[in-house]
PDB file of N, CA and C in Angstrom:
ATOM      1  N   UNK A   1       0.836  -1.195   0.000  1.00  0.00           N
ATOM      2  CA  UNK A   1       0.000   0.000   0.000  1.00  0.00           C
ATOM      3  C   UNK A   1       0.873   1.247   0.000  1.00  0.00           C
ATOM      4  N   UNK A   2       0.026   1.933  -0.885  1.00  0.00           N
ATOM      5  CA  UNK A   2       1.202   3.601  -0.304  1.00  0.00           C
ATOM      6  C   UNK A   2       0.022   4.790   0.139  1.00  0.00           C
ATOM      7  N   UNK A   3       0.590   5.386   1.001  1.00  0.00           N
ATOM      8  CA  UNK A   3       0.427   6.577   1.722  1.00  0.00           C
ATOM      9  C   UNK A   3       0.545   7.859   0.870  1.00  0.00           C
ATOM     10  N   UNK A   4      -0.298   9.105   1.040  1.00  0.00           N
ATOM     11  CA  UNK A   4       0.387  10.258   0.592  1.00  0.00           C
ATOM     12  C   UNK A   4       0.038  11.063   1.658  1.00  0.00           C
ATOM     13  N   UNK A   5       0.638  12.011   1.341  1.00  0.00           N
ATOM     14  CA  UNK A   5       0.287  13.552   2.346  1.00  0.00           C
ATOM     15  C   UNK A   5       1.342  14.684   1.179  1.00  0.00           C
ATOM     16  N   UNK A   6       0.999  15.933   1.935  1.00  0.00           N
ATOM     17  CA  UNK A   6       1.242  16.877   1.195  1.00  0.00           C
ATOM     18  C   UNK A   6       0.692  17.611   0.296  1.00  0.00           C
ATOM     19  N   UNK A   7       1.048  18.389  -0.597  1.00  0.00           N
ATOM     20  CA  UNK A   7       0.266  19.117  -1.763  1.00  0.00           C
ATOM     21  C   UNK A   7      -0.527  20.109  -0.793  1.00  0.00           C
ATOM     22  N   UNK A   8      -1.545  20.761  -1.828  1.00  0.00           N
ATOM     23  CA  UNK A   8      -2.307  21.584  -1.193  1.00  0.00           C
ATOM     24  C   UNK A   8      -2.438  23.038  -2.189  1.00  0.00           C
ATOM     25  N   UNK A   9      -2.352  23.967  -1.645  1.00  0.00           N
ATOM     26  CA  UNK A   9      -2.748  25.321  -2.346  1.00  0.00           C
ATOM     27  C   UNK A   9      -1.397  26.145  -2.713  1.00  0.00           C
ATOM     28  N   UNK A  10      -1.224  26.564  -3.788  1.00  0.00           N
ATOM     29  CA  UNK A  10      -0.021  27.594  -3.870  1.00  0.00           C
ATOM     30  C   UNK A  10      -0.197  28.548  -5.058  1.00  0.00           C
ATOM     31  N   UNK A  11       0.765  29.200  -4.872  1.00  0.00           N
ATOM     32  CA  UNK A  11       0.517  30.583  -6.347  1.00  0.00           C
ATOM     33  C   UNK A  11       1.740  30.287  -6.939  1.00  0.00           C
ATOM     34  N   UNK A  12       1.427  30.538  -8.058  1.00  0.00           N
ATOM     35  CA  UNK A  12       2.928  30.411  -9.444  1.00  0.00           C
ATOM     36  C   UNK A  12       4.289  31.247  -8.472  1.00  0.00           C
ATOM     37  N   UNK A  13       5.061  30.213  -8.145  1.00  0.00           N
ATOM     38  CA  UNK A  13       6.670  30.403  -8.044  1.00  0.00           C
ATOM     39  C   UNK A  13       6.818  30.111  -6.719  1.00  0.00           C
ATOM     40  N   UNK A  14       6.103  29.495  -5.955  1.00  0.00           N
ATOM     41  CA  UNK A  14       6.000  29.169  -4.815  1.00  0.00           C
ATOM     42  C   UNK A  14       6.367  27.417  -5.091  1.00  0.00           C
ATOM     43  N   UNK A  15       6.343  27.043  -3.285  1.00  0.00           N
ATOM     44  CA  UNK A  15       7.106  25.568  -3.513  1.00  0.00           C
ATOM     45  C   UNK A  15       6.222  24.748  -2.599  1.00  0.00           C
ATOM     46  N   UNK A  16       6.177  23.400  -3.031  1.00  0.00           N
ATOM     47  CA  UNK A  16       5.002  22.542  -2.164  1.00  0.00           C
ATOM     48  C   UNK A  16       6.117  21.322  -2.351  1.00  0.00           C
ATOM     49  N   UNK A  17       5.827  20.483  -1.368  1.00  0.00           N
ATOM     50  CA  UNK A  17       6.651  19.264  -0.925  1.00  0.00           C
ATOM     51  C   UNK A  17       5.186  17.817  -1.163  1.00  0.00           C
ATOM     52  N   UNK A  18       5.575  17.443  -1.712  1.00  0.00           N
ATOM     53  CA  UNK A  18       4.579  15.741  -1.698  1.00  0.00           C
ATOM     54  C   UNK A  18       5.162  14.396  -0.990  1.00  0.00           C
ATOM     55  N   UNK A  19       4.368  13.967  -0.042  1.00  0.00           N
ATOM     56  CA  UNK A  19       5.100  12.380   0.404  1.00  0.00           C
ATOM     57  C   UNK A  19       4.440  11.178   0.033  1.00  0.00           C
ATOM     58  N   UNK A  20       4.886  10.368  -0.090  1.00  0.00           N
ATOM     59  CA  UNK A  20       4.620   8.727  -0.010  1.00  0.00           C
ATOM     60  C   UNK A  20       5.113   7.612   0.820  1.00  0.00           C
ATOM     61  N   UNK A  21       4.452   7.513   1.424  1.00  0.00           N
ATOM     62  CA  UNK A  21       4.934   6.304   2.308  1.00  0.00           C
ATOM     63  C   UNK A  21       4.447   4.429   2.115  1.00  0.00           C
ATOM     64  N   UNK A  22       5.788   3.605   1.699  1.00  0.00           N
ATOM     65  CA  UNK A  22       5.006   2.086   1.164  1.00  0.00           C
ATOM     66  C   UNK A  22       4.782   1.504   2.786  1.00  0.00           C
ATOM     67  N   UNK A  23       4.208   0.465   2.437  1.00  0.00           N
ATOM     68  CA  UNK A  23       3.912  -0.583   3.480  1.00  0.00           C
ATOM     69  C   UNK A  23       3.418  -1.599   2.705  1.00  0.00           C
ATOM     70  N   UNK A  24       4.209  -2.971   3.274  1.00  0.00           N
ATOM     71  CA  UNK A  24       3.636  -4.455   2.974  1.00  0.00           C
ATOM     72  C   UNK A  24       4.364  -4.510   1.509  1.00  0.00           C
ATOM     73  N   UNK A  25       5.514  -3.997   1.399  1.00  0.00           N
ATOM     74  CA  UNK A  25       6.351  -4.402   0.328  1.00  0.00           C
ATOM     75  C   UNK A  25       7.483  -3.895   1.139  1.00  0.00           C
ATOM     76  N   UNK A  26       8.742  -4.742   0.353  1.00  0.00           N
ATOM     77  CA  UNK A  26      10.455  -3.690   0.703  1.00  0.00           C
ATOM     78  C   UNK A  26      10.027  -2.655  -0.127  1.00  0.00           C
ATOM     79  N   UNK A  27      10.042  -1.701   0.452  1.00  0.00           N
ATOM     80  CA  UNK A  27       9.970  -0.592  -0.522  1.00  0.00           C
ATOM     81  C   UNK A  27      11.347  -0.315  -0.855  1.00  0.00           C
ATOM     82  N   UNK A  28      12.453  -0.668  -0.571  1.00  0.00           N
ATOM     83  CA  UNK A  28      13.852  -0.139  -1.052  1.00  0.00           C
ATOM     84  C   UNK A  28      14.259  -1.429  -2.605  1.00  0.00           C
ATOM     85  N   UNK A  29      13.410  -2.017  -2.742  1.00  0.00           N
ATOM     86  CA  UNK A  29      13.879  -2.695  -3.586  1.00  0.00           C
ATOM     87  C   UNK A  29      13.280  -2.546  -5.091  1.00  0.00           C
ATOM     88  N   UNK A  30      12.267  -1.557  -5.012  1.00  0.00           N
ATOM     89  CA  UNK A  30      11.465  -1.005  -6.090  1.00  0.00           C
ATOM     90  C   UNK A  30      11.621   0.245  -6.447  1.00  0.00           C
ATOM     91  N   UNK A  31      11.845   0.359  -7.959  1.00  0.00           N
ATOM     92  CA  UNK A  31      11.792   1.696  -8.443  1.00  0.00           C
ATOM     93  C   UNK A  31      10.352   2.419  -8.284  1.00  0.00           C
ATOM     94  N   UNK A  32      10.144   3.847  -8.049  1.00  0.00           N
ATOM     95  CA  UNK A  32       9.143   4.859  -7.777  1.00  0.00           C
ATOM     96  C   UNK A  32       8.683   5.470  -8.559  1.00  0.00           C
ATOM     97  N   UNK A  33       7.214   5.965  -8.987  1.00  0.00           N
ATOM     98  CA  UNK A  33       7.171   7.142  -9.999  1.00  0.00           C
ATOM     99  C   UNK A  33       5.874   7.930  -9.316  1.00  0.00           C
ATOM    100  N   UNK A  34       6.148   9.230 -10.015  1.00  0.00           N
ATOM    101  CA  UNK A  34       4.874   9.697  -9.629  1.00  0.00           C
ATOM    102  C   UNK A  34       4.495  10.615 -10.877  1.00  0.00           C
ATOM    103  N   UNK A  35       2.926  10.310 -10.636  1.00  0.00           N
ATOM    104  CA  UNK A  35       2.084  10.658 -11.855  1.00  0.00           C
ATOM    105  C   UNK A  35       1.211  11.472 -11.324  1.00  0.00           C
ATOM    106  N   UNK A  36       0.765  12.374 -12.805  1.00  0.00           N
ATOM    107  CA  UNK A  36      -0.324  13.254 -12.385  1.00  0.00           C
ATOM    108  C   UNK A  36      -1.626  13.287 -13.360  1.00  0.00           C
ATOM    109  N   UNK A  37      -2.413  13.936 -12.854  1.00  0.00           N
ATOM    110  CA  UNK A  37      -3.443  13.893 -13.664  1.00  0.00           C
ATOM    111  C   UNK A  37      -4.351  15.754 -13.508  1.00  0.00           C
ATOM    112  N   UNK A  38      -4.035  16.377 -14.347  1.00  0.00           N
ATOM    113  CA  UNK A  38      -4.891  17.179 -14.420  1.00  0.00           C
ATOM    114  C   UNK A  38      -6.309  17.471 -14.650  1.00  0.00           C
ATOM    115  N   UNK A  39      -6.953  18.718 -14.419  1.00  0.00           N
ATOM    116  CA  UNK A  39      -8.612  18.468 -14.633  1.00  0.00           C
ATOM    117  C   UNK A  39      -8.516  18.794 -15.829  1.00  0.00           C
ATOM    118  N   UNK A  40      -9.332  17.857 -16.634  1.00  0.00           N
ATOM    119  CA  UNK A  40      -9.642  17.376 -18.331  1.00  0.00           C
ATOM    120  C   UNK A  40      -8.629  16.483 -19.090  1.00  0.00           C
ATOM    121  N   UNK A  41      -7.535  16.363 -18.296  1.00  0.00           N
ATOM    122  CA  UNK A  41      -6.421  16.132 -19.167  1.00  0.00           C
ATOM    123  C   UNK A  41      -5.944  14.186 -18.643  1.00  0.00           C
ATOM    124  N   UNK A  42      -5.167  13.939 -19.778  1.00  0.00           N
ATOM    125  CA  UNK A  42      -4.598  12.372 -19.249  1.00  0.00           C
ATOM    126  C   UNK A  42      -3.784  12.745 -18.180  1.00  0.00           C
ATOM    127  N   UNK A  43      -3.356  10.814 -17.774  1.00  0.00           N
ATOM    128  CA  UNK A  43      -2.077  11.020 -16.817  1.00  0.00           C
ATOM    129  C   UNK A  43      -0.936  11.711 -17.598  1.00  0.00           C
ATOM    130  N   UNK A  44      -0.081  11.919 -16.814  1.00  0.00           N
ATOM    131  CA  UNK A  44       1.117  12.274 -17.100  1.00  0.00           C
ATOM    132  C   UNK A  44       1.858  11.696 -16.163  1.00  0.00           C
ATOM    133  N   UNK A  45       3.413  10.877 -16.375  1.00  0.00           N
ATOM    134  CA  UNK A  45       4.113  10.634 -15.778  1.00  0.00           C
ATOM    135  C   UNK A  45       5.290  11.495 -15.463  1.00  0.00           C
ATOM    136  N   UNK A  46       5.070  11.690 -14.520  1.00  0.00           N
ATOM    137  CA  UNK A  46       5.824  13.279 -13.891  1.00  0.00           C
ATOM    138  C   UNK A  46       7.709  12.949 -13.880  1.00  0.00           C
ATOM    139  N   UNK A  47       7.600  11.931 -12.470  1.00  0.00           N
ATOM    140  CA  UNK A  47       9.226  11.952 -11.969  1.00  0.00           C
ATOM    141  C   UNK A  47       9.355  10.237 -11.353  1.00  0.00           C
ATOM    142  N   UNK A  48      10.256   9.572 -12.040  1.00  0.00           N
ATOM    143  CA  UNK A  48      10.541   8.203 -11.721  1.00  0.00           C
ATOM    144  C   UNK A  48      12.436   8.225 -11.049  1.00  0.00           C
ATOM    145  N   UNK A  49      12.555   7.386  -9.612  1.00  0.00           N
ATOM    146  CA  UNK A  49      13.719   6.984  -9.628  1.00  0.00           C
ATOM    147  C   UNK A  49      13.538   5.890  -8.946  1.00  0.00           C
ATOM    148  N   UNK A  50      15.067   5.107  -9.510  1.00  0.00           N
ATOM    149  CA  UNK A  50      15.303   3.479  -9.697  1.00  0.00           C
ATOM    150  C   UNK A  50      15.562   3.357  -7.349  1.00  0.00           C
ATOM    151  N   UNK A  51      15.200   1.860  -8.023  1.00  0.00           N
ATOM    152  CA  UNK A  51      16.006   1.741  -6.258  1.00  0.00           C
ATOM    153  C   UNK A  51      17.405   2.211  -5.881  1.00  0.00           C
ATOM    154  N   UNK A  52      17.331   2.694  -4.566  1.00  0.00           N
ATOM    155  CA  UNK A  52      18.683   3.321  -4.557  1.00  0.00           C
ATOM    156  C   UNK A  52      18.976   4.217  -4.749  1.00  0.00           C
ATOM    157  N   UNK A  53      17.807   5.416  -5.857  1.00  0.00           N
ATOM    158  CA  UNK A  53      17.928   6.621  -5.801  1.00  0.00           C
ATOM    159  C   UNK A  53      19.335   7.260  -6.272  1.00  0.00           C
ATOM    160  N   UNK A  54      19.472   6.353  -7.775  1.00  0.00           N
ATOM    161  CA  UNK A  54      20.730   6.684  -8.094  1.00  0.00           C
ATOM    162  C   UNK A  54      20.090   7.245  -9.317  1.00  0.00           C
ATOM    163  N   UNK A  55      18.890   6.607 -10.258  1.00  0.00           N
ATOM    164  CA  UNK A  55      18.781   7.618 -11.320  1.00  0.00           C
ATOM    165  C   UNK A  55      17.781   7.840 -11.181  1.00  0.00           C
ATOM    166  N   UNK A  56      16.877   9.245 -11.711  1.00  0.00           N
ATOM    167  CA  UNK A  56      16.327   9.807 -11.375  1.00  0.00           C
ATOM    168  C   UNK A  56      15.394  10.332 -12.984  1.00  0.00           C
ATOM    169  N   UNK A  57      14.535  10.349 -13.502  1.00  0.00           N
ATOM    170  CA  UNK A  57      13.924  10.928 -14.658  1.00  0.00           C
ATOM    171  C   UNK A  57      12.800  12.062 -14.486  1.00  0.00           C
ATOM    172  N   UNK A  58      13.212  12.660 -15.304  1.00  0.00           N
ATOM    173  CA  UNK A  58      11.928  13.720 -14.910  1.00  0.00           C
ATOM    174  C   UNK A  58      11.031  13.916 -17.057  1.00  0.00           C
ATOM    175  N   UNK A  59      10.009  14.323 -16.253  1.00  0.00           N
ATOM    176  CA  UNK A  59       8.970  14.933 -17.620  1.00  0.00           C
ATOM    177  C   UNK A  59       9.868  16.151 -18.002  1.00  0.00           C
ATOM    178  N   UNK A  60       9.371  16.657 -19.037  1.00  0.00           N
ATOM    179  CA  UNK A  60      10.178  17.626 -19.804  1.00  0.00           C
ATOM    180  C   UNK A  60       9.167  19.026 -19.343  1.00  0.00           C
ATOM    181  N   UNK A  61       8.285  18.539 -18.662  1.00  0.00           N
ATOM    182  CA  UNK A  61       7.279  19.435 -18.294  1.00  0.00           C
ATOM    183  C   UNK A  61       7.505  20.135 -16.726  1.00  0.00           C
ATOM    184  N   UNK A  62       8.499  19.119 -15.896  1.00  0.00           N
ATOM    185  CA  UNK A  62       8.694  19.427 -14.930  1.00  0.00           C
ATOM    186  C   UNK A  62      10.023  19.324 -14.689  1.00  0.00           C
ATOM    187  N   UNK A  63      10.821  19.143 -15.455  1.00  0.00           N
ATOM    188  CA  UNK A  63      12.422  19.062 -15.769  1.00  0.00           C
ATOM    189  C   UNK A  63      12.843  20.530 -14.732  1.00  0.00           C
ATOM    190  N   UNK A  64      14.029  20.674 -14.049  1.00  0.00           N
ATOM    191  CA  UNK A  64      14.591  21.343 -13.417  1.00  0.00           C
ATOM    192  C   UNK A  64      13.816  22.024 -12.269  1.00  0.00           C
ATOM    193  N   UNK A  65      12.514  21.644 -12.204  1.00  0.00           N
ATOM    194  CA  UNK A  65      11.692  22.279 -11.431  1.00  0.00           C
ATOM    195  C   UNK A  65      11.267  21.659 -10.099  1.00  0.00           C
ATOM    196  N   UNK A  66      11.280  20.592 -10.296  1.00  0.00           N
ATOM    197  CA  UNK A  66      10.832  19.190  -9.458  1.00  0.00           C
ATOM    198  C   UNK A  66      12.011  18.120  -8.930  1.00  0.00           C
ATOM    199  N   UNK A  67      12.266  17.769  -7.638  1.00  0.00           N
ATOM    200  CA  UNK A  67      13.116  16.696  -7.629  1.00  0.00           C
ATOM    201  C   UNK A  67      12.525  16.037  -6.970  1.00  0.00           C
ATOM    202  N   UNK A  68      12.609  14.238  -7.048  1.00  0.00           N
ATOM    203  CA  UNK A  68      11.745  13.141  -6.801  1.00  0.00           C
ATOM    204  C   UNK A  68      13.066  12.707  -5.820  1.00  0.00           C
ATOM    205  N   UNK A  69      12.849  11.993  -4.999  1.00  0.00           N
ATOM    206  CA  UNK A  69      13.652  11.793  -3.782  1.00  0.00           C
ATOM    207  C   UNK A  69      13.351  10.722  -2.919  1.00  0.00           C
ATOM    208  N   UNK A  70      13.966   9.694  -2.586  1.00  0.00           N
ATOM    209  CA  UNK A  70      13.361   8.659  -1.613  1.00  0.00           C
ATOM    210  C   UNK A  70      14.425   8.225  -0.136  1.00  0.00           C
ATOM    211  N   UNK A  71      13.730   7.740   0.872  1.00  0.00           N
ATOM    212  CA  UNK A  71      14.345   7.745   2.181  1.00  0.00           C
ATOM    213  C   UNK A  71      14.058   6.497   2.233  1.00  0.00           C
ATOM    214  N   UNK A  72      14.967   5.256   1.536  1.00  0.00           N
ATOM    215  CA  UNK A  72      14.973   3.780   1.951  1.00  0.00           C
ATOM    216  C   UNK A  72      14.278   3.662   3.523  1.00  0.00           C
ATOM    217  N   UNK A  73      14.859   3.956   4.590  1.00  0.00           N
ATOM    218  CA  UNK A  73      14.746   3.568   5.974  1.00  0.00           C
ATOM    219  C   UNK A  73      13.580   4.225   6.307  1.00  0.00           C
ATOM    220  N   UNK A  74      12.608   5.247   5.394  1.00  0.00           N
ATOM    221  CA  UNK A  74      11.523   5.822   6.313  1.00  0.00           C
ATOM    222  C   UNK A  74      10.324   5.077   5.276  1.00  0.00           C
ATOM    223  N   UNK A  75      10.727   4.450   4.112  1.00  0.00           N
ATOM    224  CA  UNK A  75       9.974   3.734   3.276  1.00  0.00           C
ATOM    225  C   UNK A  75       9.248   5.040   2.559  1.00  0.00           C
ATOM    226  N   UNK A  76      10.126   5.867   2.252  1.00  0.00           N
ATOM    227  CA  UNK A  76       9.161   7.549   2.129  1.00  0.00           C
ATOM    228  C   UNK A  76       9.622   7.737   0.856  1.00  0.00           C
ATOM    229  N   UNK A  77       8.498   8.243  -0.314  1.00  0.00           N
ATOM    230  CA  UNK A  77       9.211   8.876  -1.110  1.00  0.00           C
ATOM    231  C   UNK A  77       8.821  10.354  -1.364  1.00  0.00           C
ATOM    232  N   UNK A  78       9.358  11.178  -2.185  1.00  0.00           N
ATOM    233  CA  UNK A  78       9.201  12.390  -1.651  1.00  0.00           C
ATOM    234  C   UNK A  78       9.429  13.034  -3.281  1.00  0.00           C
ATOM    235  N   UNK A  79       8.126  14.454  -3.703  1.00  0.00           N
ATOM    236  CA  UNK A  79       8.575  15.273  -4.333  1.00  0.00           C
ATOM    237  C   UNK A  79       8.334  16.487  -4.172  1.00  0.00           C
ATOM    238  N   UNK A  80       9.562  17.063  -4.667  1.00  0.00           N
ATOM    239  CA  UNK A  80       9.679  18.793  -4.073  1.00  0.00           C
ATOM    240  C   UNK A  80       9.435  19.550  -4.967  1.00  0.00           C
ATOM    241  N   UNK A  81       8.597  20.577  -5.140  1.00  0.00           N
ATOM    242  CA  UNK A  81       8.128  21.211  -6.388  1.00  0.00           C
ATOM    243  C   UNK A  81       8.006  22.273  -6.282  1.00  0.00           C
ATOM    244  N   UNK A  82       9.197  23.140  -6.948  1.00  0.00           N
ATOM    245  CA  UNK A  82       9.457  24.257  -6.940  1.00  0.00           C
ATOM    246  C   UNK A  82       9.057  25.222  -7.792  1.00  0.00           C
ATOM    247  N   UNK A  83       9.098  26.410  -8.131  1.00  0.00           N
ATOM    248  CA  UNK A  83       8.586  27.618  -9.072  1.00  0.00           C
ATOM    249  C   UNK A  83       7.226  27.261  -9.892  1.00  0.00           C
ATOM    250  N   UNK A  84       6.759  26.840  -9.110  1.00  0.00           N
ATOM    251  CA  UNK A  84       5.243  26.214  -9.647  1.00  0.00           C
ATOM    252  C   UNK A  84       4.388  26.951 -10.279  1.00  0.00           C
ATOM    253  N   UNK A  85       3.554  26.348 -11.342  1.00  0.00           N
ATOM    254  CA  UNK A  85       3.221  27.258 -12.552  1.00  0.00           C
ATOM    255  C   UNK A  85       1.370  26.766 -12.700  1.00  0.00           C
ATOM    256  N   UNK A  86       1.107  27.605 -12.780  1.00  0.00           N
ATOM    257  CA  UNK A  86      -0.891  26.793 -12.665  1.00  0.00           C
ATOM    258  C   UNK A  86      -1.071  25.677 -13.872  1.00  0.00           C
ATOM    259  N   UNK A  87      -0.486  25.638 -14.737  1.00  0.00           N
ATOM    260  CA  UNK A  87      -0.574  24.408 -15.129  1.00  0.00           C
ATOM    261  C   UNK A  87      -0.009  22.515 -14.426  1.00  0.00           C
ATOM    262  N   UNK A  88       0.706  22.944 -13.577  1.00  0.00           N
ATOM    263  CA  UNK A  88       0.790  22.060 -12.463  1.00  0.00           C
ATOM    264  C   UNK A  88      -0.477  21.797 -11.356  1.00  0.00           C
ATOM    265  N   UNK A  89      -1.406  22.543 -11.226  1.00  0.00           N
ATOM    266  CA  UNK A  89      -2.243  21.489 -11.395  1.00  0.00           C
ATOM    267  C   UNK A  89      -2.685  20.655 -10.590  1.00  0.00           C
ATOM    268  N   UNK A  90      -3.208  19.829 -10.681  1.00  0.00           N
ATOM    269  CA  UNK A  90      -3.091  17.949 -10.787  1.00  0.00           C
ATOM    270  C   UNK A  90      -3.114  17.499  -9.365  1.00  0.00           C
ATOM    271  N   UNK A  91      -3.987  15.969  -9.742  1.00  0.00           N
ATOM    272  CA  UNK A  91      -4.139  14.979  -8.556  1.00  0.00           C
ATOM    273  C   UNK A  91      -2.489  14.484  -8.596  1.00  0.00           C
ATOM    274  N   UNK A  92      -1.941  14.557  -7.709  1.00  0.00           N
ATOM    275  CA  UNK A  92      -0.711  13.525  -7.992  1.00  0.00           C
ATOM    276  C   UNK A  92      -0.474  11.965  -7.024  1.00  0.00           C
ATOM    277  N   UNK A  93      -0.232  10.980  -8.060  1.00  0.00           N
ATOM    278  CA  UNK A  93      -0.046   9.987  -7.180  1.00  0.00           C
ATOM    279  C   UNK A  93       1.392   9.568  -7.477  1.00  0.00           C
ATOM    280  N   UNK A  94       1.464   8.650  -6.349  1.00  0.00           N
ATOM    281  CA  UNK A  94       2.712   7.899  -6.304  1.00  0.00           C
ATOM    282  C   UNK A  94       2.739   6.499  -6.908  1.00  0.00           C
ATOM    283  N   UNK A  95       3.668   5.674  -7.150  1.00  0.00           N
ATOM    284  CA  UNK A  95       3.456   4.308  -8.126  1.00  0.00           C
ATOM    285  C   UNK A  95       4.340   3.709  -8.027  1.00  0.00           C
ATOM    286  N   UNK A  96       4.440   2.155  -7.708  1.00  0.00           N
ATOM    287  CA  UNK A  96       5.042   1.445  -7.785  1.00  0.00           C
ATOM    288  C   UNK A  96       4.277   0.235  -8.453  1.00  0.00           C
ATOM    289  N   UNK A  97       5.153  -0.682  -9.112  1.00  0.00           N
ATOM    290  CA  UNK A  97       4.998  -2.189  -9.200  1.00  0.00           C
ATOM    291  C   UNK A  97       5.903  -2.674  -8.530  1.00  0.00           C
ATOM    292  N   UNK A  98       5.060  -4.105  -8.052  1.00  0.00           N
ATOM    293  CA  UNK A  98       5.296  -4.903  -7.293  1.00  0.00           C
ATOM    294  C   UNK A  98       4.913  -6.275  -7.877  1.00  0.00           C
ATOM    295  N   UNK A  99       6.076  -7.211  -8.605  1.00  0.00           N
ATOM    296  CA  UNK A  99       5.535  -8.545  -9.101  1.00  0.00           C
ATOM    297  C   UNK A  99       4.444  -8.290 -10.474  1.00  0.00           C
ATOM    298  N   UNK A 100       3.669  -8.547 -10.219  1.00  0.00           N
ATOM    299  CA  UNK A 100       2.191  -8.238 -11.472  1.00  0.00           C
ATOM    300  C   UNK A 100       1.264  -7.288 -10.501  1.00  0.00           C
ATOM    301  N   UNK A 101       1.632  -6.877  -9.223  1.00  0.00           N
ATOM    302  CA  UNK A 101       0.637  -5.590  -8.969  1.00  0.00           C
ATOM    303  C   UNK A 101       1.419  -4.513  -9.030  1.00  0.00           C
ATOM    304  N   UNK A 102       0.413  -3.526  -8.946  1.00  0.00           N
ATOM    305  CA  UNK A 102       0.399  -1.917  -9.200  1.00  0.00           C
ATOM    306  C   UNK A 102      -0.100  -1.484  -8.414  1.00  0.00           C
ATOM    307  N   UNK A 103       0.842  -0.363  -7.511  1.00  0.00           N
ATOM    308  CA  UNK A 103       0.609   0.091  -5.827  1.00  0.00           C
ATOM    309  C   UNK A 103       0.208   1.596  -6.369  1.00  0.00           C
ATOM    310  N   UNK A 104      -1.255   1.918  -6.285  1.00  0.00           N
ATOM    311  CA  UNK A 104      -1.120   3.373  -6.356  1.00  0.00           C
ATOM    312  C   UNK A 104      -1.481   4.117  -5.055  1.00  0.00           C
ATOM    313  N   UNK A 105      -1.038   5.446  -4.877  1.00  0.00           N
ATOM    314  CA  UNK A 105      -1.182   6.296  -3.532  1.00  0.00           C
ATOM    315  C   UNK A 105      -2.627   6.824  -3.805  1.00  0.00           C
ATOM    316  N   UNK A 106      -3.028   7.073  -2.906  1.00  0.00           N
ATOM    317  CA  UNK A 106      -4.705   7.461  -2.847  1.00  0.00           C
ATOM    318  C   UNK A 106      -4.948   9.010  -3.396  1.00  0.00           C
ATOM    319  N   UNK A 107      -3.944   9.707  -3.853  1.00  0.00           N
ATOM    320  CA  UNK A 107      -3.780  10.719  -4.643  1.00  0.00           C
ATOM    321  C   UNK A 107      -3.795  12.329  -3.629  1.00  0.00           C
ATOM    322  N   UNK A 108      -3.249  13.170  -4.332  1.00  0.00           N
ATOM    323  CA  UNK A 108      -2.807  14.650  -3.275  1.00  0.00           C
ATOM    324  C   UNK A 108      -3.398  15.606  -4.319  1.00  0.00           C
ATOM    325  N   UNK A 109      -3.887  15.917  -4.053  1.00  0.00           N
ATOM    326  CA  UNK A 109      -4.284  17.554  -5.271  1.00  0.00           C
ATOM    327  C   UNK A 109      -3.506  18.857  -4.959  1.00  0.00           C
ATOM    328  N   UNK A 110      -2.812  18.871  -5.534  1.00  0.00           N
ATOM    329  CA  UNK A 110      -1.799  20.172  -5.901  1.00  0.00           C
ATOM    330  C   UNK A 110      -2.898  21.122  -6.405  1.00  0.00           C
ATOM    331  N   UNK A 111      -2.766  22.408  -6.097  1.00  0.00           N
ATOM    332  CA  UNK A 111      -4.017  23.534  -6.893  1.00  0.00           C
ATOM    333  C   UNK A 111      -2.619  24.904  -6.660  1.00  0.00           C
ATOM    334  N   UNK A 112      -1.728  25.009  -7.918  1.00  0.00           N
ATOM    335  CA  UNK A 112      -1.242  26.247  -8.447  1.00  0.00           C
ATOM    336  C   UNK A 112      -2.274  27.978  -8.549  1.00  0.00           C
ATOM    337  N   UNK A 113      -2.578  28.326  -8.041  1.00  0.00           N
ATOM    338  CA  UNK A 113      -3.758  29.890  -8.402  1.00  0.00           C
ATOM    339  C   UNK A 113      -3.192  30.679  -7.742  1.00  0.00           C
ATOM    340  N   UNK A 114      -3.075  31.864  -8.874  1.00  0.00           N
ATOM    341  CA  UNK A 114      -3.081  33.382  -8.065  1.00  0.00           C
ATOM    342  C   UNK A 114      -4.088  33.800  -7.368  1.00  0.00           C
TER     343      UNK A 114
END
């Protein structure tokens, strides 16, 4: 299962922090992603990193803006989202596979407005 917290309300250039927390898997042994979904729009896969938190991918949409981050020992993963722009948006969840399942976080709504 994963956990979220975080997100919430902000204005363009301001910074919001997102968490995830696994349970009932190693979570250090699975790569992470987190996805979003805007109102009207598809998912989008935002920011993925491998176990170990050695590589790290980002959308071209959130490239230099966003860093995805994980704490093996708190089973936490974490994104930091900086100079935020109202097209950011979005329910965001967290994601893992596990075997043939698919762990999604119960989702955070980010809301960017002046």
């Amino acid at each position: 299962q994963l956990g979220g917290a975080g997100g919430g309300l902000g204005q363009p250039g301001d910074s919001l922090g997102l968490s995830c927390t696994g349970s009932g898997f190693i979570f250090s042994q699975f790569s992470m992603k987190w996805w979003r979904q805007g109102p009207g729009k598809g998912g989008e896969l935002g920011a993925g990193i491998n176990k170990g938190g050695t590589l790290k991918d980002y959308a071209d949409s959130v490239k230099a803006r966003f860093t995805i981050s994980r704490d093996d020992i708190k089973k936490t993963l974490y994104l930091q989202m900086n100079s935020l722009k109202p097209e950011d948006t979005a329910v965001y969840y967290c994601h893992t596979n596990v075997g043939f399942s698919n762990y999604w976080g119960q989702g955070t709504q980010v809301t960017v407005s002046s």
